[in-house]
N, C-alpha and C. Protein backbone atom coordinates (compact mmCIF):
# COMPACT_ATOMS: atom_id res chain seq x y z
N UNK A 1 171.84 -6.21 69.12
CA UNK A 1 170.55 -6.34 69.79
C UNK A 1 170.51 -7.67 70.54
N UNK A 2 170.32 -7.86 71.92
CA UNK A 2 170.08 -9.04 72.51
C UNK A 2 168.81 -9.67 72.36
N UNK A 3 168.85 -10.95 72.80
CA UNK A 3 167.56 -11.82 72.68
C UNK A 3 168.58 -12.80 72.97
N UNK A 4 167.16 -13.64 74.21
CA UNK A 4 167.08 -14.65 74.84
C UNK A 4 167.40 -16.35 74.07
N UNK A 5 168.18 -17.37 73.92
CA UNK A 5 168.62 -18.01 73.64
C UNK A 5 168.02 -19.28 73.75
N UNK A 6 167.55 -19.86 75.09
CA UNK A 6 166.78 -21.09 75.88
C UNK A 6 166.17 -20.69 76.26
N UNK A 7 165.08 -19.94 76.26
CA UNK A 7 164.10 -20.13 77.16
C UNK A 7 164.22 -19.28 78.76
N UNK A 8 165.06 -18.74 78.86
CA UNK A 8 165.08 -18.44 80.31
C UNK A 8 164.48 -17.08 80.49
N UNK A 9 163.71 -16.55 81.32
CA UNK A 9 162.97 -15.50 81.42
C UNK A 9 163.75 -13.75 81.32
N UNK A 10 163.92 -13.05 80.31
CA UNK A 10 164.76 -12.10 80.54
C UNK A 10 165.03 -11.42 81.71
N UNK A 11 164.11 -11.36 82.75
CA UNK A 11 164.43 -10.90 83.84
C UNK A 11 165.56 -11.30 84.05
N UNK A 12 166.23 -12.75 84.16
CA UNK A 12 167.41 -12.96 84.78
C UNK A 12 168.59 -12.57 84.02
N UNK A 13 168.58 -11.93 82.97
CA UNK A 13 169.82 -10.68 82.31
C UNK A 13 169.52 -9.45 82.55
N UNK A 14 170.66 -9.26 82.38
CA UNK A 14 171.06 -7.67 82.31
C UNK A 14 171.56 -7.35 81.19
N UNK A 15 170.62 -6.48 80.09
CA UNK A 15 171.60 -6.21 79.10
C UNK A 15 171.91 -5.06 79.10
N UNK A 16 173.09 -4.85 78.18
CA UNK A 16 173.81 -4.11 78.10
C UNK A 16 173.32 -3.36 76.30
N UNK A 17 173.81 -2.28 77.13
CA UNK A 17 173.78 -1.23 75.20
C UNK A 17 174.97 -0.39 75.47
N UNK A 18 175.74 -0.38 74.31
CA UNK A 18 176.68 0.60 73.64
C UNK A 18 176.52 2.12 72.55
N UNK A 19 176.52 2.76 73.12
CA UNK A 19 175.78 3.75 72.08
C UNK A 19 176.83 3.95 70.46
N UNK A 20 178.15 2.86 71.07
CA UNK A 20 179.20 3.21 69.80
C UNK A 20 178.81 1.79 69.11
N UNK A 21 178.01 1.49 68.15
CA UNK A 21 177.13 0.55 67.39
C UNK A 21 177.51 0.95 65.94
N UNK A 22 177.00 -0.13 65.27
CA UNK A 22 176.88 0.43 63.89
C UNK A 22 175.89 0.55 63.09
N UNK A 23 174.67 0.84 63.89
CA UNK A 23 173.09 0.89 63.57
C UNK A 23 173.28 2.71 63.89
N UNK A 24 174.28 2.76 64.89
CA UNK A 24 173.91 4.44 64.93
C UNK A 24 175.54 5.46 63.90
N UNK A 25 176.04 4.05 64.18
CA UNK A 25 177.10 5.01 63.22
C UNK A 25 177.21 5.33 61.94
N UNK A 26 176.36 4.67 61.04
CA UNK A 26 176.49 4.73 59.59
C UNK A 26 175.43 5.81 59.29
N UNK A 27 174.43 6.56 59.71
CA UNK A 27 173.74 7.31 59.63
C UNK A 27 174.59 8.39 59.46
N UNK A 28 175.13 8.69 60.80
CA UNK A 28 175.81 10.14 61.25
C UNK A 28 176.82 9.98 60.44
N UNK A 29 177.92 8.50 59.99
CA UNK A 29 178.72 9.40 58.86
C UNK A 29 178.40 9.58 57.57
N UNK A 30 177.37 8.99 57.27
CA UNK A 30 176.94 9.04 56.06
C UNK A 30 176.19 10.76 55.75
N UNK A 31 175.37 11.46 57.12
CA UNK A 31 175.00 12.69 56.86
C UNK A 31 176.43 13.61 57.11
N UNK A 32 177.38 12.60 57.68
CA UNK A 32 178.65 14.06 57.45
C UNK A 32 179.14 13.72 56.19
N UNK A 33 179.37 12.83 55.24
CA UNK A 33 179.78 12.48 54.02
C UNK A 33 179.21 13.11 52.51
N UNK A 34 177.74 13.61 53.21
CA UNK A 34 176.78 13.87 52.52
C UNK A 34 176.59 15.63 53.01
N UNK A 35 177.62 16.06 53.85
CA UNK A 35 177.66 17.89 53.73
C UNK A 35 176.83 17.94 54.54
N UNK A 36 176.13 16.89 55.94
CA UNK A 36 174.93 17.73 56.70
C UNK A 36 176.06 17.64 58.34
N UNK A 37 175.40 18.41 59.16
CA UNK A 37 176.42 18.57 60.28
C UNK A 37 175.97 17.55 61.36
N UNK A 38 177.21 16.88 61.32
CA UNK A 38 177.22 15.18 62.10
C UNK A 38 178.26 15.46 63.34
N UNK A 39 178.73 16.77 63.81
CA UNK A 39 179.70 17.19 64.59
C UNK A 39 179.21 16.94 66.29
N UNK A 40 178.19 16.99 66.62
CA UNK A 40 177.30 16.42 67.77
C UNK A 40 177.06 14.77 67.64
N UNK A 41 177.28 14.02 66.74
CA UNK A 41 177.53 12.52 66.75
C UNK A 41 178.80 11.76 67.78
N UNK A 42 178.14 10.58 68.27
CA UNK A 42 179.21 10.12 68.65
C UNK A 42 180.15 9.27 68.01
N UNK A 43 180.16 9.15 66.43
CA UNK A 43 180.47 8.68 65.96
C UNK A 43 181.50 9.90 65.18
N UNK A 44 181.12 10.80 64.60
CA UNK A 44 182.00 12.36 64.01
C UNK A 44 183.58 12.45 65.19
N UNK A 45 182.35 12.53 66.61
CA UNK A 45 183.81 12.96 67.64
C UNK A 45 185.06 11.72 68.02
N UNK A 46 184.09 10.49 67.80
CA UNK A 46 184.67 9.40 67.94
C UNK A 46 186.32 9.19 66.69
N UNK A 47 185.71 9.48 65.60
CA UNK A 47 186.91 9.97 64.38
C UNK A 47 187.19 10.77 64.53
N UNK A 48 187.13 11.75 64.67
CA UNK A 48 187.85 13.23 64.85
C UNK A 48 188.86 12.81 66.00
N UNK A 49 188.53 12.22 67.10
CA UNK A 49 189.67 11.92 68.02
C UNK A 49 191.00 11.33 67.86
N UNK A 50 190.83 10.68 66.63
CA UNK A 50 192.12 9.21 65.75
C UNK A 50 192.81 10.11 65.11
N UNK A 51 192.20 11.55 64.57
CA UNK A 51 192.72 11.83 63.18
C UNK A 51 193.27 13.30 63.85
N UNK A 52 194.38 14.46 62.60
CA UNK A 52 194.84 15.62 63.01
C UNK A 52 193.34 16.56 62.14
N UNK A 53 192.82 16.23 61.14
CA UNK A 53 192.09 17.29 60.62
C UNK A 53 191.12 16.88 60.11
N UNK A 54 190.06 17.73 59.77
CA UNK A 54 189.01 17.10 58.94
C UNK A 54 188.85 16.93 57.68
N UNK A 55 189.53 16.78 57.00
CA UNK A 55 189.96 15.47 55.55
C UNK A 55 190.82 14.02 55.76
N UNK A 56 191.59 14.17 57.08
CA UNK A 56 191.79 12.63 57.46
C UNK A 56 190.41 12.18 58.08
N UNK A 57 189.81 12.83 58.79
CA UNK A 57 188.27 12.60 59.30
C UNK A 57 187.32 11.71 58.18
N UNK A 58 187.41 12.55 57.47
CA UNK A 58 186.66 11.90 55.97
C UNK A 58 186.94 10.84 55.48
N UNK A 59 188.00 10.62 54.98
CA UNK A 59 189.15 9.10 54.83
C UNK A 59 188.46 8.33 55.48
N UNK A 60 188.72 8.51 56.88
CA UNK A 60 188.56 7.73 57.85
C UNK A 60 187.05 6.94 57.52
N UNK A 61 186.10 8.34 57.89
CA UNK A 61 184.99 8.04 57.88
C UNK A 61 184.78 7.29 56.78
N UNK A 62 184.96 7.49 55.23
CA UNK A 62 184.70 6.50 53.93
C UNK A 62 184.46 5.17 54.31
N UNK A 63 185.87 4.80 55.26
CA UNK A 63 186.85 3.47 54.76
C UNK A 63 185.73 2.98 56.08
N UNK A 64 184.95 3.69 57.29
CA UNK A 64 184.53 2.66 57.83
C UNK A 64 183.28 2.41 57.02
N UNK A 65 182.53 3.15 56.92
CA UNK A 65 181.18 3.40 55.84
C UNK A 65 181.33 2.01 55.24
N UNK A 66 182.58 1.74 54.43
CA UNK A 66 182.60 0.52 53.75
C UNK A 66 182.23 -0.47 54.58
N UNK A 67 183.17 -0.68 55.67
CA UNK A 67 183.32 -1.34 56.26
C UNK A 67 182.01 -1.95 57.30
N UNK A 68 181.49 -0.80 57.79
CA UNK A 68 180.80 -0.96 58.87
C UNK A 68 179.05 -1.58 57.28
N UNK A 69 178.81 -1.07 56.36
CA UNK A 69 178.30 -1.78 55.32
C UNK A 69 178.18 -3.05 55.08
N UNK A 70 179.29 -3.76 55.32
CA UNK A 70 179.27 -5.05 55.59
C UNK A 70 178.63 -5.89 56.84
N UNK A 71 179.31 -5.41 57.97
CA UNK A 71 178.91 -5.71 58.87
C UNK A 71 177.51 -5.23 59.31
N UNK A 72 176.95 -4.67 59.23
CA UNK A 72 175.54 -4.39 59.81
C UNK A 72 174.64 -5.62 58.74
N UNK A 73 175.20 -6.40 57.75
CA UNK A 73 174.61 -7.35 56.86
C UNK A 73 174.77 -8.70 57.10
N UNK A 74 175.90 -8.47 58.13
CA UNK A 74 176.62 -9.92 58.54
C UNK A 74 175.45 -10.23 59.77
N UNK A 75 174.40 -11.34 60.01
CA UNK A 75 173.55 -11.43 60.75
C UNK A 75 174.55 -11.32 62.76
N UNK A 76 175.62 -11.78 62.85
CA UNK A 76 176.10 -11.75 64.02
C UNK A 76 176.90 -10.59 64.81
N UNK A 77 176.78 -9.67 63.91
CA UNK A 77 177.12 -8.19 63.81
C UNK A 77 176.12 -7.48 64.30
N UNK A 78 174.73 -7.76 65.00
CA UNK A 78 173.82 -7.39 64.83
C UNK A 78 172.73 -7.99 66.12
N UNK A 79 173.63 -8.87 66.72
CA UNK A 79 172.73 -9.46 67.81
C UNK A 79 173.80 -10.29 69.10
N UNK A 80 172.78 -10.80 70.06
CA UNK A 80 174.20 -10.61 71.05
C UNK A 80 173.17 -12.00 72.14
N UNK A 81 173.62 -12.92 72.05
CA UNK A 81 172.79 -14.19 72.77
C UNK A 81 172.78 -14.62 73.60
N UNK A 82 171.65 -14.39 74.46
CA UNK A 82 171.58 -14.62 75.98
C UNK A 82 171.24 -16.16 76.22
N UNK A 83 171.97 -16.71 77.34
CA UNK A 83 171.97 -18.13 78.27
C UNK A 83 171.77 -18.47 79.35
N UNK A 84 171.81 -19.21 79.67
CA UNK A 84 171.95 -19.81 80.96
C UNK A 84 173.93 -19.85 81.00
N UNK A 85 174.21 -20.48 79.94
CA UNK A 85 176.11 -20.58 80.01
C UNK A 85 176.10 -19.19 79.39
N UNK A 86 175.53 -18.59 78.70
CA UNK A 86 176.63 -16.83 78.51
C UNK A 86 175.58 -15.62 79.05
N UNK A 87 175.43 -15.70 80.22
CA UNK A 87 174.74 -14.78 81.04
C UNK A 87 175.14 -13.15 81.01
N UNK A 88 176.30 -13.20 80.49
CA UNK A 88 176.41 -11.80 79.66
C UNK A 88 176.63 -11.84 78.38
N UNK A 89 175.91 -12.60 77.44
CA UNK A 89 175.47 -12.90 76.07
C UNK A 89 177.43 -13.51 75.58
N UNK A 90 176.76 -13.74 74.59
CA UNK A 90 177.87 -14.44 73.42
C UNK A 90 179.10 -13.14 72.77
N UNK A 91 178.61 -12.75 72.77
CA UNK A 91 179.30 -11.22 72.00
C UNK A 91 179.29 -11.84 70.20
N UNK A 92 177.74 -11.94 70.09
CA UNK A 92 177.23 -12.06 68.79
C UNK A 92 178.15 -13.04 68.18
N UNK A 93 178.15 -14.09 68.61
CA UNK A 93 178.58 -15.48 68.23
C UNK A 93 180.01 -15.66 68.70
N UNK A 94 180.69 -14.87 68.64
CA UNK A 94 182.67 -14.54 69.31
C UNK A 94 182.60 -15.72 70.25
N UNK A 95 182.01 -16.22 70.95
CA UNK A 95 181.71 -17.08 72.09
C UNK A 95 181.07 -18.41 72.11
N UNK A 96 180.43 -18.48 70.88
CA UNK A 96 180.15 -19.57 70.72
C UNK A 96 181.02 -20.74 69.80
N UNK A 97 181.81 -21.54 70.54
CA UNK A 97 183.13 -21.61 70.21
C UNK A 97 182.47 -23.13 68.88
N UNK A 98 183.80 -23.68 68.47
CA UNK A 98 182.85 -24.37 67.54
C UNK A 98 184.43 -25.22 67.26
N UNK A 99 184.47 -26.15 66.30
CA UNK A 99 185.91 -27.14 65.96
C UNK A 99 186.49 -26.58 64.79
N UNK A 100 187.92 -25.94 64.79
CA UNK A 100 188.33 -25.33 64.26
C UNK A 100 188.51 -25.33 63.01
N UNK A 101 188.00 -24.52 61.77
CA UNK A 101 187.91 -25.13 60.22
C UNK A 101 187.90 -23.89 59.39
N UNK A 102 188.92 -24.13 58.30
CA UNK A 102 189.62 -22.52 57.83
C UNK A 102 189.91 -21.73 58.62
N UNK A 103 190.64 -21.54 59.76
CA UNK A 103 190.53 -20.86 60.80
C UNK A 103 189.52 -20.16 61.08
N UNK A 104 188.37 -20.27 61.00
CA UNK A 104 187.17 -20.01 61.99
C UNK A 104 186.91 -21.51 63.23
N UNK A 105 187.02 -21.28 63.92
CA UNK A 105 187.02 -20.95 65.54
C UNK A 105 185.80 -21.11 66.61
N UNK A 106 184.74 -20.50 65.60
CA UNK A 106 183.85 -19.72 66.39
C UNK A 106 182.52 -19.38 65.14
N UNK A 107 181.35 -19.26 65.97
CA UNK A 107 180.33 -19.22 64.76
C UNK A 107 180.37 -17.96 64.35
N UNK A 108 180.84 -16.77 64.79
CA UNK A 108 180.91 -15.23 64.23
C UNK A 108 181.95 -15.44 63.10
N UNK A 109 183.13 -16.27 63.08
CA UNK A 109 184.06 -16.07 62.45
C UNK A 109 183.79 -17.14 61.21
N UNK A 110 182.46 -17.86 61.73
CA UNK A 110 182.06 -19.08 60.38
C UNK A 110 181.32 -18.00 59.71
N UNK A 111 180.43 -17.12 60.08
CA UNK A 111 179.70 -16.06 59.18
C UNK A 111 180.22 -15.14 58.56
N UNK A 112 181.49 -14.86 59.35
CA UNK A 112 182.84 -13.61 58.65
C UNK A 112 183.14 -14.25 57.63
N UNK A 113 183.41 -15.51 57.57
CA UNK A 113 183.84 -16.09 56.08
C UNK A 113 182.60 -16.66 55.39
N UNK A 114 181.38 -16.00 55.45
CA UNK A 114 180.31 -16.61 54.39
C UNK A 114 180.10 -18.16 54.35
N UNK A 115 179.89 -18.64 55.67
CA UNK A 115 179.64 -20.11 55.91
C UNK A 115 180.64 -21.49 54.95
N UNK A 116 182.25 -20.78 55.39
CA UNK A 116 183.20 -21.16 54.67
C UNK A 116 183.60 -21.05 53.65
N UNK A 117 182.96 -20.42 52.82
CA UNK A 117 182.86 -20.27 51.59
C UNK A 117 183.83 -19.82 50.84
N UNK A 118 184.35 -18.09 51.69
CA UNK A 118 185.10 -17.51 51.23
C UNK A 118 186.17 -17.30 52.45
N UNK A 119 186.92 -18.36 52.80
CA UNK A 119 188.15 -18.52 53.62
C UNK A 119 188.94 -18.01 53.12
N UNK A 120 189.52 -17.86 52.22
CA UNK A 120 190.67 -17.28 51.62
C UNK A 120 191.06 -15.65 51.85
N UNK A 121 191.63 -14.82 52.44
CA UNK A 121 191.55 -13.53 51.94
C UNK A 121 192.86 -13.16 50.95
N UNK A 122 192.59 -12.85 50.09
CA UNK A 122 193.37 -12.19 48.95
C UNK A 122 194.75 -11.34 49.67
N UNK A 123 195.45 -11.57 48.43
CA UNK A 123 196.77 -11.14 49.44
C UNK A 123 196.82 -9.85 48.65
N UNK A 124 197.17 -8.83 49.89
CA UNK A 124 197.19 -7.53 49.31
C UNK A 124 198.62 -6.93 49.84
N UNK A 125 199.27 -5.91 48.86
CA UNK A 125 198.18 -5.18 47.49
C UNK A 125 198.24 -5.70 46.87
N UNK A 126 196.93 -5.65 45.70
CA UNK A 126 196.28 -6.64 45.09
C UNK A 126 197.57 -5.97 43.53
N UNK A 127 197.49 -7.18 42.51
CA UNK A 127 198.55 -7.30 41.81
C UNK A 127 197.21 -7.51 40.63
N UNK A 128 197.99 -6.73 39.06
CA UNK A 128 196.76 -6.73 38.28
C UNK A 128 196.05 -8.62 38.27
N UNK A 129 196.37 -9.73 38.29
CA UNK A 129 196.06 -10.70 38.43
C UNK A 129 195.41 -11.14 39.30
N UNK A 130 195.57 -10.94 40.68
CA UNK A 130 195.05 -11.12 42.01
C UNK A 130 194.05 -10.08 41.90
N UNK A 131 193.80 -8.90 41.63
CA UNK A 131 192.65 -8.57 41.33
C UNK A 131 191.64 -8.44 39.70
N UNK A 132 192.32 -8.89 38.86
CA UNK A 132 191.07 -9.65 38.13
C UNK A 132 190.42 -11.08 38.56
N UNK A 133 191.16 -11.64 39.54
CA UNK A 133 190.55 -12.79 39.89
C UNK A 133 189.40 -12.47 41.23
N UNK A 134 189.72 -11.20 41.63
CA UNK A 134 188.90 -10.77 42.91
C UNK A 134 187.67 -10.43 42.33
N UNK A 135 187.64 -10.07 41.51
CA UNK A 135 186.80 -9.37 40.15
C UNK A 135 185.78 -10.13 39.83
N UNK A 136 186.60 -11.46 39.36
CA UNK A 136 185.69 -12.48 38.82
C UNK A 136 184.51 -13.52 39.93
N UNK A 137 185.29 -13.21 41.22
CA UNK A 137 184.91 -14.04 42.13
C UNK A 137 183.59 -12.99 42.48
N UNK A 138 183.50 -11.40 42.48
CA UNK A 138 182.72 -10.36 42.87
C UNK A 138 181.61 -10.78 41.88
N UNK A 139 182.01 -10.67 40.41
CA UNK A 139 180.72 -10.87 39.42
C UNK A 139 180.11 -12.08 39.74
N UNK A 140 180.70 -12.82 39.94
CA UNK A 140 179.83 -14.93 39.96
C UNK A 140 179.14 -14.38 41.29
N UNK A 141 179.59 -13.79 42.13
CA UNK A 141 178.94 -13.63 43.44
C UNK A 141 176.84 -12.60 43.15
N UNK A 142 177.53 -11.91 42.58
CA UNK A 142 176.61 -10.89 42.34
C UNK A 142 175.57 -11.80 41.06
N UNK A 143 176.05 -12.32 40.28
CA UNK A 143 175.06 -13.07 39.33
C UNK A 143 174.28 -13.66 39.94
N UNK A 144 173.87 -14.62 41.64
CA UNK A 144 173.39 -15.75 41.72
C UNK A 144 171.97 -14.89 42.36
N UNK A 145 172.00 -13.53 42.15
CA UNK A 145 170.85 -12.96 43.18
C UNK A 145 170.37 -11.77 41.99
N UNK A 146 169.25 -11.36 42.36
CA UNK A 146 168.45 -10.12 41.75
C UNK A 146 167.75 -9.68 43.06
N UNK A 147 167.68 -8.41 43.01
CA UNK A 147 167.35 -7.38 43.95
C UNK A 147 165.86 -6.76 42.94
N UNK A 148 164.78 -6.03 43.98
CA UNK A 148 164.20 -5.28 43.80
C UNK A 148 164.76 -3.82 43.49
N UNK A 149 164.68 -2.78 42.88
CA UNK A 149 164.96 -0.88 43.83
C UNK A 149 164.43 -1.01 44.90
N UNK A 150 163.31 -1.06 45.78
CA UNK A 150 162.61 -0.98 47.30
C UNK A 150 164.04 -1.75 47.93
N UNK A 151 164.44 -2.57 47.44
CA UNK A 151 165.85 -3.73 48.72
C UNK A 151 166.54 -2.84 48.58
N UNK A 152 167.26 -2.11 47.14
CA UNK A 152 168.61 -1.75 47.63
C UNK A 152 168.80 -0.16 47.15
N UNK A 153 168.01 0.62 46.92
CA UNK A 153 168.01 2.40 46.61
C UNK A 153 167.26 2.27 48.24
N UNK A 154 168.02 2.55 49.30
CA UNK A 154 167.07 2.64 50.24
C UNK A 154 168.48 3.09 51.22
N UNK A 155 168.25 4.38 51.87
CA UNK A 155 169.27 4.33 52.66
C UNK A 155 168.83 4.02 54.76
N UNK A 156 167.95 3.07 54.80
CA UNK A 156 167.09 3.05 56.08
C UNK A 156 168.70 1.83 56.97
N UNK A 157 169.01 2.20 57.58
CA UNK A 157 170.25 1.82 57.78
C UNK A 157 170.03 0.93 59.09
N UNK A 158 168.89 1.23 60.18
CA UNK A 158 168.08 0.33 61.06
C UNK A 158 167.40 -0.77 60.26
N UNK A 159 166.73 -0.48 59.53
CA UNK A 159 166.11 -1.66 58.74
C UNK A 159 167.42 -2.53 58.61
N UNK A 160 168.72 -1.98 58.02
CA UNK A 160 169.20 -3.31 57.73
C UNK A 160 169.65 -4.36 58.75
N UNK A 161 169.58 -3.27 59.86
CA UNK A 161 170.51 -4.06 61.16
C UNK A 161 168.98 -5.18 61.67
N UNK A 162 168.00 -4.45 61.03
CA UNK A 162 167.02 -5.65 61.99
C UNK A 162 166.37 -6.71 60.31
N UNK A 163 166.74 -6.77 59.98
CA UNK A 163 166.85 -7.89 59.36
C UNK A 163 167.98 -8.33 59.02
N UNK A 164 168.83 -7.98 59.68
CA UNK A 164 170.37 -8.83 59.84
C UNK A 164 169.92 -9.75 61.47
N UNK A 165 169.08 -9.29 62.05
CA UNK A 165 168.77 -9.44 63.52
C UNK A 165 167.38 -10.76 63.29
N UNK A 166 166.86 -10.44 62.53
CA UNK A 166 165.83 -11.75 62.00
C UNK A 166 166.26 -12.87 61.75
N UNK A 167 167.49 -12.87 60.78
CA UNK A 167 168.31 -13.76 60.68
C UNK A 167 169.20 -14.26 61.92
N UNK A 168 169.81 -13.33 62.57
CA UNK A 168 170.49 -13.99 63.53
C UNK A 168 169.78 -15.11 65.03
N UNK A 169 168.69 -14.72 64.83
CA UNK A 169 167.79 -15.53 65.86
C UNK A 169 167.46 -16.66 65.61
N UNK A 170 168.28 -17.60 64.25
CA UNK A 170 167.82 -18.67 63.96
C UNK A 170 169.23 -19.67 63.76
N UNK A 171 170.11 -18.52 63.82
CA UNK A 171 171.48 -18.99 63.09
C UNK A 171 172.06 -19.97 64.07
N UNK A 172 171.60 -20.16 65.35
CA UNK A 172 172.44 -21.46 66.31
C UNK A 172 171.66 -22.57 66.00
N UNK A 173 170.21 -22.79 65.18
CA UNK A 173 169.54 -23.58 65.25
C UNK A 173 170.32 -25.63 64.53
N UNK A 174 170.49 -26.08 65.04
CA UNK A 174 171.20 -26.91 64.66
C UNK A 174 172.45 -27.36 64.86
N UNK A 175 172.79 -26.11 65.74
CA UNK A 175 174.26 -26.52 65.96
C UNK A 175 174.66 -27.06 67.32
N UNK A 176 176.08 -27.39 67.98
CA UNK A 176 176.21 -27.90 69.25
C UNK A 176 177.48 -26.75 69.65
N UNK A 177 177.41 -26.54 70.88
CA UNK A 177 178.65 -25.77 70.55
C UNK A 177 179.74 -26.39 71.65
N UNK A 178 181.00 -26.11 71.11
CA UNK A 178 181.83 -26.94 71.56
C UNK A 178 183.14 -27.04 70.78
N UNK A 179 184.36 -27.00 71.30
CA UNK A 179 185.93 -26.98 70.50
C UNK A 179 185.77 -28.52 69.57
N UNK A 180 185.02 -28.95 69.61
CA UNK A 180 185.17 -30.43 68.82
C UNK A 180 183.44 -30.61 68.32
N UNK A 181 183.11 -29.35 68.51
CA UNK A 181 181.79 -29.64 67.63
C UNK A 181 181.72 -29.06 66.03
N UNK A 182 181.30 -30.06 64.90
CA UNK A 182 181.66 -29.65 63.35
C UNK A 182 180.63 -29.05 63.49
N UNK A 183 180.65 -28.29 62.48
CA UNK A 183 179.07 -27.18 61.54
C UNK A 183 178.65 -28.55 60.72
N UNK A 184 177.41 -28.82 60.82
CA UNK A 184 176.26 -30.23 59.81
C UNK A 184 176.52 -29.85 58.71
N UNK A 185 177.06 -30.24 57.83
CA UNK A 185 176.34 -29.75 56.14
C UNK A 185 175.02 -29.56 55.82
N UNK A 186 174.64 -29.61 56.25
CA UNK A 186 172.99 -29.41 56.52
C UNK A 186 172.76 -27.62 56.37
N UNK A 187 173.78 -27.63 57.78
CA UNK A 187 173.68 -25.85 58.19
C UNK A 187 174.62 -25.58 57.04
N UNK A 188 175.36 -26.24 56.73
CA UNK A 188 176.27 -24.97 55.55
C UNK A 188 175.51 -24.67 54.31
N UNK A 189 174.63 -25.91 54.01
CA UNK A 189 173.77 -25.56 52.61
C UNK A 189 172.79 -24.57 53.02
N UNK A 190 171.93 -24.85 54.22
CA UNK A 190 170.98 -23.96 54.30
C UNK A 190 171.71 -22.60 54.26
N UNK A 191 172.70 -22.16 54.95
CA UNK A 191 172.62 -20.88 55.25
C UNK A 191 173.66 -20.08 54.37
N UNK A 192 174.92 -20.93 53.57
CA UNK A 192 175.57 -20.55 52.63
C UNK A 192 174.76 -19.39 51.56
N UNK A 193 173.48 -19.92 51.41
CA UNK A 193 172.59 -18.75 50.19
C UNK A 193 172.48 -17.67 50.94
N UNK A 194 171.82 -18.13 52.41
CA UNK A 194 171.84 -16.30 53.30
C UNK A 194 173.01 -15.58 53.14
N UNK A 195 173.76 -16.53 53.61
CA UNK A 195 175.04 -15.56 54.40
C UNK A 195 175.62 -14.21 52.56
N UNK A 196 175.41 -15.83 51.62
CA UNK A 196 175.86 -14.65 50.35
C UNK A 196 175.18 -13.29 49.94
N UNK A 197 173.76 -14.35 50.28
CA UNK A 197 172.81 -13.11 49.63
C UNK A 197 172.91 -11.44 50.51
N UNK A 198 173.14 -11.93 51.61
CA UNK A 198 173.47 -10.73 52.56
C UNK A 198 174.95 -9.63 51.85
N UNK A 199 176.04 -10.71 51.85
CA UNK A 199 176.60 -9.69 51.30
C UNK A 199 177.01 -9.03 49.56
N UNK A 200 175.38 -9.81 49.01
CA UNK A 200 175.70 -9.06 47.63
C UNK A 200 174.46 -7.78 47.93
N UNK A 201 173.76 -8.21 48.69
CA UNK A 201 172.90 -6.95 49.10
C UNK A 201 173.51 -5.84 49.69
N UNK A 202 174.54 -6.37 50.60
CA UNK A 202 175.43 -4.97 51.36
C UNK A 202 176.01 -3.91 50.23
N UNK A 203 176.28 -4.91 49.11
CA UNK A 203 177.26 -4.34 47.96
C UNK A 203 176.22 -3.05 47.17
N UNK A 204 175.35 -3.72 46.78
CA UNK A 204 173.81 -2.97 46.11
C UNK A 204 173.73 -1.47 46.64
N UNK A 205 173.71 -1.83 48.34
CA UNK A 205 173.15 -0.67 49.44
C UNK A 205 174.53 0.06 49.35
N UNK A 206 175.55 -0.43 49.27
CA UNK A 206 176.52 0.30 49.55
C UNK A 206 176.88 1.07 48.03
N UNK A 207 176.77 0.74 46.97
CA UNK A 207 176.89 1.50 45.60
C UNK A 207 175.69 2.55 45.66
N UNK A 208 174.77 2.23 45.92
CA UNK A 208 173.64 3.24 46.15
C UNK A 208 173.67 4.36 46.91
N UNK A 209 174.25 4.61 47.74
CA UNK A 209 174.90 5.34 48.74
C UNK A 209 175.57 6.24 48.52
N UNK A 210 177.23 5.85 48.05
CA UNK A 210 178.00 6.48 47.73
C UNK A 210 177.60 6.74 46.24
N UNK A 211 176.89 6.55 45.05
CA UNK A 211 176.78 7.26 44.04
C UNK A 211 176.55 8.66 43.94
């Protein structure tokens, strides 16, 4: 979803929409996952095109379900920032370049890793050790939050993208952008609790789902 950045009057953009999103894709595979007919989706024909049949279709579809779960929670997954310098928006932070730290790069790729937090990715395939430790890192994660049922038995899949989108309209606040500009500790404390809480909520919505 775009929105204006400085101040400059939207008239002077042009935005753009993609109908291949993941506000519209997790619906349609979730009603083909769920036995209802998602074959008129552009998301069904979109997989069906990768794959030879419809049980690799399914696969397919699961593994993005997971995937795309995450991301519609990740606030920069979800919004796209208009300028005066990115007059055809940021491509939801990809662009807003930043001084290079854990290899993030870039403020999309500081939120991909949970405001540094979780730089590391596990080396796979996971080995019984490497995943009891993935395990342990999942439970400490999931302990620091409590959910309502109304937050997370809810399969409204727009709702999540626009309060992933609430959040993202605040997320440059403080920063400079620039190959030699650091993230404040300031911004990592504040937003380290979002960025987690987002994805122990994705986890909630996403067990709820597939049960």
């Amino acid at each position: 979803m775009p929105f204006v950045g400085d101040g400059t009057p939207e008239s002077q953009f042009k935005f753009g929409y993609n109908a291949k999103n993941i506000s519209m894709a997790l619906p349609a595979i979730y009603d083909w996952l769920t036995g209802k007919d998602a074959t008129q989706t552009v998301a069904y024909q979109t997989i069906m095109a990768h794959v030879s049949n419809e049980q690799e279709g399914k696969s397919l579809a699961l593994r993005l379900f997971i995937h795309y779960m995450g991301d519609v929670h990740q606030p920069l997954h979800c919004s796209d920032r208009y300028t005066k310098e990115f007059p055809q928006g940021d491509k939801g932070g990809n662009a807003f370049l930043l001084k290079n730290h854990y290899s993030a790069n870039e403020l999309h790729a500081v939120w991909d890793n949970v405001i540094y937090n979780y730089h590391k990715n596990p080396v796979r395939p996971f080995t019984k050790d490497t995943w009891a430790d993935f395990g342990a890192l999942a439970t400490d994660l999931n302990s620091q939050f409590t959910f309502k049922d109304s937050e997370t038995k809810t399969h409204d899949f727009d709702s999540f993208a626009q309060e992933s989108f609430k959040i993202a309209v605040h997320v440059y606040d403080g920063l400079k952008e620039g190959k030699t500009e650091v993230v404040p500790q300031s911004y990592i404390d504040k937003y380290s609790v979002v960025a987690k809480k987002r994805v122990v909520l994705a986890a909630h919505r996403l067990v709820y789902a597939i049960e």
